[in-house]
PDB file of N, CA and C in Angstrom:
ATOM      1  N   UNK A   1      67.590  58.579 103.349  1.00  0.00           N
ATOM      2  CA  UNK A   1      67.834  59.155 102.042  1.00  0.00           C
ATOM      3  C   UNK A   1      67.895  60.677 102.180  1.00  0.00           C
ATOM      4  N   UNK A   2      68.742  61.239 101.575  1.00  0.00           N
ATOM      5  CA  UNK A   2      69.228  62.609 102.035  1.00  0.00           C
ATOM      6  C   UNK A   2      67.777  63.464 100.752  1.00  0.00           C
ATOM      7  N   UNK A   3      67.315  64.284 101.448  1.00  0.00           N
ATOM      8  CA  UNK A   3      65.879  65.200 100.580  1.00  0.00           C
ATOM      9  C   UNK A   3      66.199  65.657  99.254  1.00  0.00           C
ATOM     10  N   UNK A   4      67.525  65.752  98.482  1.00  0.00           N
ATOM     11  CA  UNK A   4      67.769  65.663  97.084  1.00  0.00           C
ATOM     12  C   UNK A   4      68.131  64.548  96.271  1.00  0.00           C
ATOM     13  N   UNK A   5      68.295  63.430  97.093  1.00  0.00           N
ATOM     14  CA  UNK A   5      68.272  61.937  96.446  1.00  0.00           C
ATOM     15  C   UNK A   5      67.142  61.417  95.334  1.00  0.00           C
ATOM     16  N   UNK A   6      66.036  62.268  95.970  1.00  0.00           N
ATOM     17  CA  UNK A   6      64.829  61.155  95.200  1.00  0.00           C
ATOM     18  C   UNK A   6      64.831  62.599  94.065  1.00  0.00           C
ATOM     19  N   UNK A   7      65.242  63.751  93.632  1.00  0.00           N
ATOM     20  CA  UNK A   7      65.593  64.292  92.733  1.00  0.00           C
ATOM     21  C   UNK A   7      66.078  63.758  91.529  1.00  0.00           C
ATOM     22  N   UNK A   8      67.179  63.355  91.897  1.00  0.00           N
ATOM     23  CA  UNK A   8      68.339  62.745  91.535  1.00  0.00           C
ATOM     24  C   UNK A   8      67.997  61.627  90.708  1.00  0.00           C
ATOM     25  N   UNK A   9      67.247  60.194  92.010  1.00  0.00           N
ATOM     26  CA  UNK A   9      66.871  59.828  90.984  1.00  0.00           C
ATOM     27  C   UNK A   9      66.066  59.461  89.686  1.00  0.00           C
ATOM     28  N   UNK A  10      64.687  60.326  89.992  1.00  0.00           N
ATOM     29  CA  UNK A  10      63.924  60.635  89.515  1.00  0.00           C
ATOM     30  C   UNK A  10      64.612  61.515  88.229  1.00  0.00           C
ATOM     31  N   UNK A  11      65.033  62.291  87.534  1.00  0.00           N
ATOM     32  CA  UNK A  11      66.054  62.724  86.618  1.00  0.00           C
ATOM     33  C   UNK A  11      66.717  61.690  86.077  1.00  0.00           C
ATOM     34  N   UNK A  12      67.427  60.594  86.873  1.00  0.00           N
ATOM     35  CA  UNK A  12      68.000  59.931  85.927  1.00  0.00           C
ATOM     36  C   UNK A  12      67.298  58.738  85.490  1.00  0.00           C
ATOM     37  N   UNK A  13      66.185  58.574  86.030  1.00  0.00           N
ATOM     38  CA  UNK A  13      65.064  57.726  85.758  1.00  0.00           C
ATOM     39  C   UNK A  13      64.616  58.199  84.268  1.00  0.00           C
ATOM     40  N   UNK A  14      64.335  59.546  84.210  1.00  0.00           N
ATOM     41  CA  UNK A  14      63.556  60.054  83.368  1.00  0.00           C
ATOM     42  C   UNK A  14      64.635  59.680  82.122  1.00  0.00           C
ATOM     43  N   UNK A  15      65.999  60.167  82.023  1.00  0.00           N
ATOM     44  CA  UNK A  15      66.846  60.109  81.085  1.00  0.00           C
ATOM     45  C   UNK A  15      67.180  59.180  80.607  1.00  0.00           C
ATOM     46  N   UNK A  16      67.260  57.985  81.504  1.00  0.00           N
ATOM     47  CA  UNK A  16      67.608  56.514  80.984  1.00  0.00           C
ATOM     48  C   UNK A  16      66.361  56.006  80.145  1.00  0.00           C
ATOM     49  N   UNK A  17      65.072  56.176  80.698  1.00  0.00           N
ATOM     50  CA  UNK A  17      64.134  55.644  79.892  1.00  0.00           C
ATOM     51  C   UNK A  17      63.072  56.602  78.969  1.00  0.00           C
ATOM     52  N   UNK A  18      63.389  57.438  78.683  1.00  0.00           N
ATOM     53  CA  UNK A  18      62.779  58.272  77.779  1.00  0.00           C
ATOM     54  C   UNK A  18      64.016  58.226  76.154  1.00  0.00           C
ATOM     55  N   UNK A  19      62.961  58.590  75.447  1.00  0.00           N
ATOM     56  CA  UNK A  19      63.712  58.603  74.118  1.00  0.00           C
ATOM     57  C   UNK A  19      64.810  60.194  73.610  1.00  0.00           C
ATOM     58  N   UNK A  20      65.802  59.955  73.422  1.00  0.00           N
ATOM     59  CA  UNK A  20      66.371  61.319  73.244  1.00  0.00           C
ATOM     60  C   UNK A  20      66.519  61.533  71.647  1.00  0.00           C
ATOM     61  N   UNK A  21      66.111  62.544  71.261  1.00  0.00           N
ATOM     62  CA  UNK A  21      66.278  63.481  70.050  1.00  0.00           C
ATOM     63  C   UNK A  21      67.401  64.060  69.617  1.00  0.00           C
ATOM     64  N   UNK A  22      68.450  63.566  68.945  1.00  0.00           N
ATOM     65  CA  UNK A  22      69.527  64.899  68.825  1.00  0.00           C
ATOM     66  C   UNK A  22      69.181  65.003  67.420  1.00  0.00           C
ATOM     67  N   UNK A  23      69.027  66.549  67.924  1.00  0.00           N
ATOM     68  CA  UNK A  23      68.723  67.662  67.025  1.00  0.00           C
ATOM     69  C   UNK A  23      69.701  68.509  66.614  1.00  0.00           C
ATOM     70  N   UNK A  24      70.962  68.092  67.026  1.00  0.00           N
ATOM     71  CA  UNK A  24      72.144  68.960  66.722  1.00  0.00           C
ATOM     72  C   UNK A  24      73.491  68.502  66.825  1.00  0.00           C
ATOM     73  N   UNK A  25      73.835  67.199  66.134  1.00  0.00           N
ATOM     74  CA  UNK A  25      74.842  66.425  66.342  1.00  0.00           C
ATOM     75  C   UNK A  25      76.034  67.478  66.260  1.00  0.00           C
ATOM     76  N   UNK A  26      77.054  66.488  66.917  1.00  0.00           N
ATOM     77  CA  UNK A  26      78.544  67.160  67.086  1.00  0.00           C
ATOM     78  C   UNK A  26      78.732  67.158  66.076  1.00  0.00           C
ATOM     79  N   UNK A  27      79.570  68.272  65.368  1.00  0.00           N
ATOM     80  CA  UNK A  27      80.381  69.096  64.423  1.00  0.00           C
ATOM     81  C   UNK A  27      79.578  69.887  63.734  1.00  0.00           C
ATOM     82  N   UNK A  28      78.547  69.954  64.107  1.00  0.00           N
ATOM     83  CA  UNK A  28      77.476  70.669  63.587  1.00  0.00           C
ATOM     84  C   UNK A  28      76.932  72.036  63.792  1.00  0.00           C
ATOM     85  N   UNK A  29      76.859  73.065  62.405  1.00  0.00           N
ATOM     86  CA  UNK A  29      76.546  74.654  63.050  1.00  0.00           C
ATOM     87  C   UNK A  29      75.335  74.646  63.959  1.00  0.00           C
ATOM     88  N   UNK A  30      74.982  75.105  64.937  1.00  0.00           N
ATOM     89  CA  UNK A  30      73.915  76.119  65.365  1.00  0.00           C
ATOM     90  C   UNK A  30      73.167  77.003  63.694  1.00  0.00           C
ATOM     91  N   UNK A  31      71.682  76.421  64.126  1.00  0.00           N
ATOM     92  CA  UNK A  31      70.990  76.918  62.712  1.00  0.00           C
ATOM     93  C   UNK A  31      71.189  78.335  62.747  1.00  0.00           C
ATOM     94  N   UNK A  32      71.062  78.963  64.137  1.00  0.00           N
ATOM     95  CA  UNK A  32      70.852  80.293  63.627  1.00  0.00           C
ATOM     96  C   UNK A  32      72.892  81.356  63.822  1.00  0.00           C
ATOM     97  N   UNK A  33      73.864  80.417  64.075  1.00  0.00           N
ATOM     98  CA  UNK A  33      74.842  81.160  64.549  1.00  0.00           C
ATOM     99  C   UNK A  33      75.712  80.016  63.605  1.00  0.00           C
ATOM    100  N   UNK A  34      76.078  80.350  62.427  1.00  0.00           N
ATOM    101  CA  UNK A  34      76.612  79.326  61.613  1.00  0.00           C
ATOM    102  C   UNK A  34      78.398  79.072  62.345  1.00  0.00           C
ATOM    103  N   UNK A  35      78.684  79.684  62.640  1.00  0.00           N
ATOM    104  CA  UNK A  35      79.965  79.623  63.513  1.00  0.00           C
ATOM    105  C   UNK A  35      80.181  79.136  64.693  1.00  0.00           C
ATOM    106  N   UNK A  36      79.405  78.785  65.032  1.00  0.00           N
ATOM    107  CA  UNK A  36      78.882  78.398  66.334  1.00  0.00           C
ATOM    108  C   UNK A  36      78.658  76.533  66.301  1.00  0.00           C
ATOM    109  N   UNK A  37      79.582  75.606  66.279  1.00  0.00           N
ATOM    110  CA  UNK A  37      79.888  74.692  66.405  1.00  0.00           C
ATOM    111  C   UNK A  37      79.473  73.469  67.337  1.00  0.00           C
ATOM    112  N   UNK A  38      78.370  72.973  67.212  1.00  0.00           N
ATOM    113  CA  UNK A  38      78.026  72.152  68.365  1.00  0.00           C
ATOM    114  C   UNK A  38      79.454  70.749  68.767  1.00  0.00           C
ATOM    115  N   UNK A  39      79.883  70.967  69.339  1.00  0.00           N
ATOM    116  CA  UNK A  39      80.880  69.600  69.883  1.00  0.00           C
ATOM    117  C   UNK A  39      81.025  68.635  70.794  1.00  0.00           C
ATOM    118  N   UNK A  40      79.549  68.280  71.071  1.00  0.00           N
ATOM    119  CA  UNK A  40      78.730  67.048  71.661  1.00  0.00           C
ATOM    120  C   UNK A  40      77.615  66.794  70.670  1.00  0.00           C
ATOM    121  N   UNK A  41      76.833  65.722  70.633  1.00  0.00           N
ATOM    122  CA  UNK A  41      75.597  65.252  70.820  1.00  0.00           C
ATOM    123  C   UNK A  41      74.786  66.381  71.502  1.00  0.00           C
ATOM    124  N   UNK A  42      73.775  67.063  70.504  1.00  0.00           N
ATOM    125  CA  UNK A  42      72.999  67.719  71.783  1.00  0.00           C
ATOM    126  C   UNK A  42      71.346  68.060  71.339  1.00  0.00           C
ATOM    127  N   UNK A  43      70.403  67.258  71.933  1.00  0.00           N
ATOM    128  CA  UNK A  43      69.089  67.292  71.600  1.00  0.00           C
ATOM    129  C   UNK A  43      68.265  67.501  72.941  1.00  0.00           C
ATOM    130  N   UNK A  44      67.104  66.574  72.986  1.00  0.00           N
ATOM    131  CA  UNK A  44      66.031  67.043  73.962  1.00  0.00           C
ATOM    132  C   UNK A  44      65.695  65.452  74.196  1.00  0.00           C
ATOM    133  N   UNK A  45      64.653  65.650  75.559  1.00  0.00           N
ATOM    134  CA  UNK A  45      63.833  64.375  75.947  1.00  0.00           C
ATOM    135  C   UNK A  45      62.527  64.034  74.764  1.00  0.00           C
ATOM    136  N   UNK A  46      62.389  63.373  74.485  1.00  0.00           N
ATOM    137  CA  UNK A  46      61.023  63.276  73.392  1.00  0.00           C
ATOM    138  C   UNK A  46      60.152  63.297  74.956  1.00  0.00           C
ATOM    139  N   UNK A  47      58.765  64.114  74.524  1.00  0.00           N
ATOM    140  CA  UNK A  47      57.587  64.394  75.259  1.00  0.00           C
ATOM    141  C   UNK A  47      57.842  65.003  76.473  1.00  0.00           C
ATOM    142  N   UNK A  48      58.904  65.375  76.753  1.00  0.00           N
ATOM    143  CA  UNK A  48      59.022  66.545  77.786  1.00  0.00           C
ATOM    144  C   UNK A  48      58.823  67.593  77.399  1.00  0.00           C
ATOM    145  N   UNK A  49      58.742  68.619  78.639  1.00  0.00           N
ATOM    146  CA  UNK A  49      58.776  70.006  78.125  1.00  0.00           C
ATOM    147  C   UNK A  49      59.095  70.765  78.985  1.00  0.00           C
ATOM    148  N   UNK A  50      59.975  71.961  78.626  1.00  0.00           N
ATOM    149  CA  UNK A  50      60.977  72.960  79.382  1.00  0.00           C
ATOM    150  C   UNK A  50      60.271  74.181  79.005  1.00  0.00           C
ATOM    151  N   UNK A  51      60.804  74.944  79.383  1.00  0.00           N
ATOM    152  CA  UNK A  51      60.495  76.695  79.703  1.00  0.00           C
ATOM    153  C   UNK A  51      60.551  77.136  78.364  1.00  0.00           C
ATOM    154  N   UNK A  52      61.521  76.777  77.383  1.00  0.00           N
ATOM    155  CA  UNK A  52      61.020  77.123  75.821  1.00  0.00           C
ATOM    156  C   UNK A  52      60.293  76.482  75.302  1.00  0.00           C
ATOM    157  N   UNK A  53      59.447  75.815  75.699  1.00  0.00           N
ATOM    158  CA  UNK A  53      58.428  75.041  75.093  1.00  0.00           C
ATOM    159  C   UNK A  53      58.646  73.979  74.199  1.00  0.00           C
ATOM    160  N   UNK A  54      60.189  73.426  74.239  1.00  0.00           N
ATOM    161  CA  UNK A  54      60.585  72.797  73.421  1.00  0.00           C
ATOM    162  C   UNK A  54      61.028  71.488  74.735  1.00  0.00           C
ATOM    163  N   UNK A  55      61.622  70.137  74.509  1.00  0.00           N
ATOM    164  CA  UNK A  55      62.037  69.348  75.270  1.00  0.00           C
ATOM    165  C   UNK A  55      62.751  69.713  76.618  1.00  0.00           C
ATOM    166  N   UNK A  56      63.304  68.714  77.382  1.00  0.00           N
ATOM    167  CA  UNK A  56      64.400  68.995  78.092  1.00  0.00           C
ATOM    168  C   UNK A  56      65.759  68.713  77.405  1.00  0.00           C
ATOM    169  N   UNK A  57      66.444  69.731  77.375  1.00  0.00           N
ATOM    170  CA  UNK A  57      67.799  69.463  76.904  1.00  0.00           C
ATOM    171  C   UNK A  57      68.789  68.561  77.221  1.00  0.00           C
ATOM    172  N   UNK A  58      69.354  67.811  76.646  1.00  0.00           N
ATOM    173  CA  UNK A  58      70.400  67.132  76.557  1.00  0.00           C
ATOM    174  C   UNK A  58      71.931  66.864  76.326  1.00  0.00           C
ATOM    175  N   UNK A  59      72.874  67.129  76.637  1.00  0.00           N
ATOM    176  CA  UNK A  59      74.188  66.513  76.565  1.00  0.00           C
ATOM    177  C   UNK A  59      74.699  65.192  76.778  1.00  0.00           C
ATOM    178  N   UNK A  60      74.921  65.027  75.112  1.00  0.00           N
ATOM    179  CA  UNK A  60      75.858  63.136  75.727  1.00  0.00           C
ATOM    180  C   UNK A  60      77.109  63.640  75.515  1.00  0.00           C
ATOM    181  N   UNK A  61      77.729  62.944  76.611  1.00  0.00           N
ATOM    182  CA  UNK A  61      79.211  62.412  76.336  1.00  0.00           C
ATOM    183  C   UNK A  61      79.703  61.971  75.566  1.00  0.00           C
ATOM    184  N   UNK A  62      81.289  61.475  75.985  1.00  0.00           N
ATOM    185  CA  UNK A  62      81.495  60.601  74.712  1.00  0.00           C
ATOM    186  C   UNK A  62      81.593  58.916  75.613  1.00  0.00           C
ATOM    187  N   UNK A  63      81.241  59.681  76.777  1.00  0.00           N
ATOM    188  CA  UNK A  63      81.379  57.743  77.297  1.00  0.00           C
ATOM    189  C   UNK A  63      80.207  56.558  77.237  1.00  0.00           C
ATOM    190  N   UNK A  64      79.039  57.235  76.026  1.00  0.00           N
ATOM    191  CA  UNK A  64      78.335  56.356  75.171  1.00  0.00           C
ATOM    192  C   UNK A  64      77.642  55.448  76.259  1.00  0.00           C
ATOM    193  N   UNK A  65      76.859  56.737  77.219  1.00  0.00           N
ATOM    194  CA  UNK A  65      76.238  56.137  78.138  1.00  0.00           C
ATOM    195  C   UNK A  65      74.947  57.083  78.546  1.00  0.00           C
ATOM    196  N   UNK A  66      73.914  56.486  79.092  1.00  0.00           N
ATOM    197  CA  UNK A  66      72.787  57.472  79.798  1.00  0.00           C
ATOM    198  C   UNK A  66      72.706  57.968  81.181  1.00  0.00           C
ATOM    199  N   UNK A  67      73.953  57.732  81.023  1.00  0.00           N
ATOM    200  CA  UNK A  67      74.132  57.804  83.325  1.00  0.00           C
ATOM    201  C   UNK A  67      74.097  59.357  83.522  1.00  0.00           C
ATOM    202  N   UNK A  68      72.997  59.792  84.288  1.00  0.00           N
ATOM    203  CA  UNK A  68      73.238  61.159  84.767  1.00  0.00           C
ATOM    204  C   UNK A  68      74.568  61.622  85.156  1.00  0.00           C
ATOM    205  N   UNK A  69      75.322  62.696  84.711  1.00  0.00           N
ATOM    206  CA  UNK A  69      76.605  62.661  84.951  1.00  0.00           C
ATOM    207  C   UNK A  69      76.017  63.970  85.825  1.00  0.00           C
ATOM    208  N   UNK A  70      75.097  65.107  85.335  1.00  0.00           N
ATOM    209  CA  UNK A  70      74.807  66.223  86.304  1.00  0.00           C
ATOM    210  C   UNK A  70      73.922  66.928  85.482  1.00  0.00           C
ATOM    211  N   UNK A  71      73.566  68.529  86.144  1.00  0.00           N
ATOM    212  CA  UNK A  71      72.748  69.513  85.241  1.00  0.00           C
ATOM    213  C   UNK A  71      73.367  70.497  85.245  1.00  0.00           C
ATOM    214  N   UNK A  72      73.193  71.076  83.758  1.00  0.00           N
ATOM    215  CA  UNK A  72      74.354  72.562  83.821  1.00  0.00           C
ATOM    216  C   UNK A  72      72.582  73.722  83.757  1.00  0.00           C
ATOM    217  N   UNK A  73      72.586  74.080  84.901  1.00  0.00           N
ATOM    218  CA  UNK A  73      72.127  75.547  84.707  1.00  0.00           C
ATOM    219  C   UNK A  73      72.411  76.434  83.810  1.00  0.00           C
ATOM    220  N   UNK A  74      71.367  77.081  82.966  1.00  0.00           N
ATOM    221  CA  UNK A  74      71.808  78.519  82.446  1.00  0.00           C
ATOM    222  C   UNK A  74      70.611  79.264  82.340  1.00  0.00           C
ATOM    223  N   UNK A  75      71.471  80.784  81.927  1.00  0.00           N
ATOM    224  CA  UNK A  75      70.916  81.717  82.187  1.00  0.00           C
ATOM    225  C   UNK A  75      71.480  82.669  80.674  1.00  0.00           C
ATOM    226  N   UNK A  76      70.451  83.077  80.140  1.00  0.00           N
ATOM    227  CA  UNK A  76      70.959  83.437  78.923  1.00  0.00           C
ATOM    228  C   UNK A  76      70.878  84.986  79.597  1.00  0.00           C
ATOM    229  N   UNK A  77      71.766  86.005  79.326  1.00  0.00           N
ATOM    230  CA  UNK A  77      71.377  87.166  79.926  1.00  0.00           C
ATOM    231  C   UNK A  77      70.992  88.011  78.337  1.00  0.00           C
ATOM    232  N   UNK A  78      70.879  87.610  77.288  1.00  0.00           N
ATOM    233  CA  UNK A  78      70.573  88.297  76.108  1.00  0.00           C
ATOM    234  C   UNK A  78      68.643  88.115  76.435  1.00  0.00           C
ATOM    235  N   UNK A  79      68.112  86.798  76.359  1.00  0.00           N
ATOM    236  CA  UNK A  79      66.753  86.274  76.098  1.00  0.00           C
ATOM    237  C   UNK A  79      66.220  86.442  77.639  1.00  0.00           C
ATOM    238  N   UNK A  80      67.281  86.985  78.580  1.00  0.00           N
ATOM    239  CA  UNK A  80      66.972  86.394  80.139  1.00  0.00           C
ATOM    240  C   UNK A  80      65.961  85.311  80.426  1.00  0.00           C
ATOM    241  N   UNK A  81      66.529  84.073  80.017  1.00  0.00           N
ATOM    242  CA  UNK A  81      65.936  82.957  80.006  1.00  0.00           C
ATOM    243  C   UNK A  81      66.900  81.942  80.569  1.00  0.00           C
ATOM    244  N   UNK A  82      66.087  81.197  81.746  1.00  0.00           N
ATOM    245  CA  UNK A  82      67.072  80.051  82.335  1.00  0.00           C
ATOM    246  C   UNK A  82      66.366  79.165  82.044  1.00  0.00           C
ATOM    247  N   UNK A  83      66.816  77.783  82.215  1.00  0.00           N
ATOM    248  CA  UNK A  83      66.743  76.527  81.398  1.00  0.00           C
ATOM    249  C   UNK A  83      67.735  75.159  82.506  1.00  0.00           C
ATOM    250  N   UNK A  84      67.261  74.122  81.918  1.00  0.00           N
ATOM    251  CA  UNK A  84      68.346  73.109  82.679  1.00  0.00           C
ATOM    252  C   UNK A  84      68.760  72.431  81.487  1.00  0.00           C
ATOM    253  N   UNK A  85      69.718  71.568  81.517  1.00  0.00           N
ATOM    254  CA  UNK A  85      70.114  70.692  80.099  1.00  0.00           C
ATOM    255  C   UNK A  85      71.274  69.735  81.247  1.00  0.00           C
ATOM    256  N   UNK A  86      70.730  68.165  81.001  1.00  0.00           N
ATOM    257  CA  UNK A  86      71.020  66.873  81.718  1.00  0.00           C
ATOM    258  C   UNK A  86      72.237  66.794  80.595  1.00  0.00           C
ATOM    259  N   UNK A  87      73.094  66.375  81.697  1.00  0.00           N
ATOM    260  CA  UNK A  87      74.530  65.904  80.968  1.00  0.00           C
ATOM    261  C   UNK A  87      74.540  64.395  81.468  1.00  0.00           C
ATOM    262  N   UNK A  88      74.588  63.983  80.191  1.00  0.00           N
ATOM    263  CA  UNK A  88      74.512  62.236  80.181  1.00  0.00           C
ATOM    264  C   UNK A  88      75.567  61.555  79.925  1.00  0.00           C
ATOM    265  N   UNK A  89      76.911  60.375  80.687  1.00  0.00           N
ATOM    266  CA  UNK A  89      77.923  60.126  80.239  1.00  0.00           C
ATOM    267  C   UNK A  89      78.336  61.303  79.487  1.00  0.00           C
ATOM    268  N   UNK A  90      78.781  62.315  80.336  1.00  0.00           N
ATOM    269  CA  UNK A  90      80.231  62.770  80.169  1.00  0.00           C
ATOM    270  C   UNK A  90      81.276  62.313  81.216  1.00  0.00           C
ATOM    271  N   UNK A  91      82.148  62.682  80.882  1.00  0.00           N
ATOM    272  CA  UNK A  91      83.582  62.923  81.418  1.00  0.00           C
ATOM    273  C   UNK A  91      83.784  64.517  81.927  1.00  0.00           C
ATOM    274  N   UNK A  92      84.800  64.278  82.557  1.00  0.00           N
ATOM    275  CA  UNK A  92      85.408  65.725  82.985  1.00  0.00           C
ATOM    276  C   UNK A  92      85.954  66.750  82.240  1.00  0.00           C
ATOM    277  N   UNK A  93      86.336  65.962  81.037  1.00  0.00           N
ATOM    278  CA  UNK A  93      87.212  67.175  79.709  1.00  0.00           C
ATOM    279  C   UNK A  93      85.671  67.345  78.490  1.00  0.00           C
ATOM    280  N   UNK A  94      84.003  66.283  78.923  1.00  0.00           N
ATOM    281  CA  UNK A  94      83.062  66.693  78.297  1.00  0.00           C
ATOM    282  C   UNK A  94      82.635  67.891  79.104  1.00  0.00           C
ATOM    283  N   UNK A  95      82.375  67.970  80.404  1.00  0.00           N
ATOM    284  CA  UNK A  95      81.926  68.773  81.337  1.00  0.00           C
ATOM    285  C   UNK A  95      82.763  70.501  80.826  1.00  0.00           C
ATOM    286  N   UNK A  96      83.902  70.356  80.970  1.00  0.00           N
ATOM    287  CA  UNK A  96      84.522  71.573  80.403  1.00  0.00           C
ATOM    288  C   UNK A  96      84.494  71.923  79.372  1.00  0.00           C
ATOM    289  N   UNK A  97      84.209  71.231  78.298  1.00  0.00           N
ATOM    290  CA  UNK A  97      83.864  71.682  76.621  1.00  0.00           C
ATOM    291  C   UNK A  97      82.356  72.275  76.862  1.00  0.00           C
ATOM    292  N   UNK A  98      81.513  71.090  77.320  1.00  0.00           N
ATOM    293  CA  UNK A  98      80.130  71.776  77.171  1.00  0.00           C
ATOM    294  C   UNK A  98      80.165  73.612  77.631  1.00  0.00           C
ATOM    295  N   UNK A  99      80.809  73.872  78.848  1.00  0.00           N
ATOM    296  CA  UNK A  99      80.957  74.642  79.933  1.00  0.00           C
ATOM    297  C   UNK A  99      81.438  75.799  78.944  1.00  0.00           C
ATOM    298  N   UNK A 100      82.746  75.491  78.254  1.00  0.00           N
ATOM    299  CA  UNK A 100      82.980  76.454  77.765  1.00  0.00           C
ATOM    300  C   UNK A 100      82.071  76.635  76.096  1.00  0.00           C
ATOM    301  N   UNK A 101      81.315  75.801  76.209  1.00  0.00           N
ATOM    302  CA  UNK A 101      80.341  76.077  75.010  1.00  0.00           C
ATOM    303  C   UNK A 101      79.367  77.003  75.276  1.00  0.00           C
ATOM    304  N   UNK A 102      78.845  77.580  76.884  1.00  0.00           N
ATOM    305  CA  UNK A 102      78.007  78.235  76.703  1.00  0.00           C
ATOM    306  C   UNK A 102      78.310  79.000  77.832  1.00  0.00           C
ATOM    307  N   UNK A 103      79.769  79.167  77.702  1.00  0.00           N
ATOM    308  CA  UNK A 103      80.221  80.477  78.320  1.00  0.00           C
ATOM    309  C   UNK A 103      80.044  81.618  77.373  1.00  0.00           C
ATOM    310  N   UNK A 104      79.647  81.918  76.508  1.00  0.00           N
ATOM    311  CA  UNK A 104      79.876  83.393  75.530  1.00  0.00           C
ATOM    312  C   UNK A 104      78.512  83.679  75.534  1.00  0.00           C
ATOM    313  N   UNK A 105      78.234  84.486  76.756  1.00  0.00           N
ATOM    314  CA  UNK A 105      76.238  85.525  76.473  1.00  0.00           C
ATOM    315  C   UNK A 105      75.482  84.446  77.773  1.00  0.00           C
ATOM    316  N   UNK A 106      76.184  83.873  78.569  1.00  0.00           N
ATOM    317  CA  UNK A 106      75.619  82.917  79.104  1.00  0.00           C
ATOM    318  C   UNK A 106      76.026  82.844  80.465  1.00  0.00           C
ATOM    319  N   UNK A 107      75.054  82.709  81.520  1.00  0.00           N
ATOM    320  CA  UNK A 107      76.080  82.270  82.909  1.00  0.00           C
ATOM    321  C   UNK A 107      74.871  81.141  83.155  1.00  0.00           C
ATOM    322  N   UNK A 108      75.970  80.231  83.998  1.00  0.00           N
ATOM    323  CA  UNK A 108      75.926  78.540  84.011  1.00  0.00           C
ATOM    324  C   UNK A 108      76.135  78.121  85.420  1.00  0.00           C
ATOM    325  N   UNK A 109      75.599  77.056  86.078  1.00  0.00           N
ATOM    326  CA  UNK A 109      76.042  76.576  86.639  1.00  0.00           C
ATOM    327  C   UNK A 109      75.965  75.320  86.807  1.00  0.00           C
ATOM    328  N   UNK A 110      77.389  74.090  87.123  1.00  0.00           N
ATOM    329  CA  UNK A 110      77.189  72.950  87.081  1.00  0.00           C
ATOM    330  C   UNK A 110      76.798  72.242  88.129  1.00  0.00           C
ATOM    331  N   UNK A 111      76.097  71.119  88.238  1.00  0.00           N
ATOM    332  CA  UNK A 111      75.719  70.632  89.854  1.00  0.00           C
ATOM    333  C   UNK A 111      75.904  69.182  89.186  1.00  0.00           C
ATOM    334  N   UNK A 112      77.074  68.509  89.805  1.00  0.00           N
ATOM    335  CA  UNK A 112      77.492  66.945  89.787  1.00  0.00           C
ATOM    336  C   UNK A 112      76.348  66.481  90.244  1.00  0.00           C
ATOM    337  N   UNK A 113      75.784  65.255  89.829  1.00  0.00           N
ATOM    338  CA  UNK A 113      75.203  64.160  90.271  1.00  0.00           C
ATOM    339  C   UNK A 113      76.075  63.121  92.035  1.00  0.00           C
ATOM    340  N   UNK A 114      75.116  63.941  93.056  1.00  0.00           N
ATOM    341  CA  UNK A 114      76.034  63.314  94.185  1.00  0.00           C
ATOM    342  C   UNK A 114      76.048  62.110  94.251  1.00  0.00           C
ATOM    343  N   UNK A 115      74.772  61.430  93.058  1.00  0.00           N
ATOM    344  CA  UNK A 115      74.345  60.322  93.149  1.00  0.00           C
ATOM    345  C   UNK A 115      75.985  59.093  92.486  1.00  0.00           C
ATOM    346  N   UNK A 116      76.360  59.982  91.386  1.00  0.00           N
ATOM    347  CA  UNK A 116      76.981  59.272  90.596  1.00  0.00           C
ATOM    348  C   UNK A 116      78.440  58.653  91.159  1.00  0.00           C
ATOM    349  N   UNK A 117      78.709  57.433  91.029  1.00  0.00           N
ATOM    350  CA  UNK A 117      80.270  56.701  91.819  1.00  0.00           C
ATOM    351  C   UNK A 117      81.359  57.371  91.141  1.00  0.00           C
ATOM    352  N   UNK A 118      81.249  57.689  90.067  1.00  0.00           N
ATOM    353  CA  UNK A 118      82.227  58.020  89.323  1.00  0.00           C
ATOM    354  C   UNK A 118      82.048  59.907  89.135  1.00  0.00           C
TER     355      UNK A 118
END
């Protein structure tokens, strides 16, 4: 087993069987940036906890699935605060929406699931 496997699946362990929260369904403003358009599914792990003291973040797809698809790194350079947020069943045209969702004040990086067949 290659030394980032049991990462991998440990993450998607966590995502498949933990309860997810969306706290900010698609088409929906950002509370504090009313223009600012959420266009995924996007909440947290219930009983986790991340660096804002709030859940681990979440992205679903639209392929209406819990399969680790990957993690988008960020880095807010306003709050200089980095963070992870699990992308769950996306696709490749979800991967680039999310991507360009938090391209503006933000640098990102995506890391595919090597685990995933698809």
């Amino acid at each position: 087993m290659r030394p980032d496997s049991a990462f991998w699946l440990e993450m998607a362990h966590l995502a498949e069987s933990t309860p997810i929260v969306i706290d900010r369904p698609k088409g929906r403003p950002h509370p504090h940036w009313p223009d600012l358009i959420y266009p995924l599914d996007y909440g947290y792990l219930e009983g986790t906890s991340a660096s804002d003291g709030g859940g681990i973040d979440v992205w679903l797809g639209s392929l209406n699935s819990r399969v680790l698809t990957g993690i988008l790194c960020t880095f807010d350079t306003l709050k200089r605060d980095a963070e992870i947020k699990l992308l769950l069943g996306c696709t490749e045209d979800d991967v680039r929406t999310i991507s360009d969702f938090h391209d503006d004040g933000m640098a990102y990086l995506f890391v595919k699931n090597p685990l995933e067949s698809t």
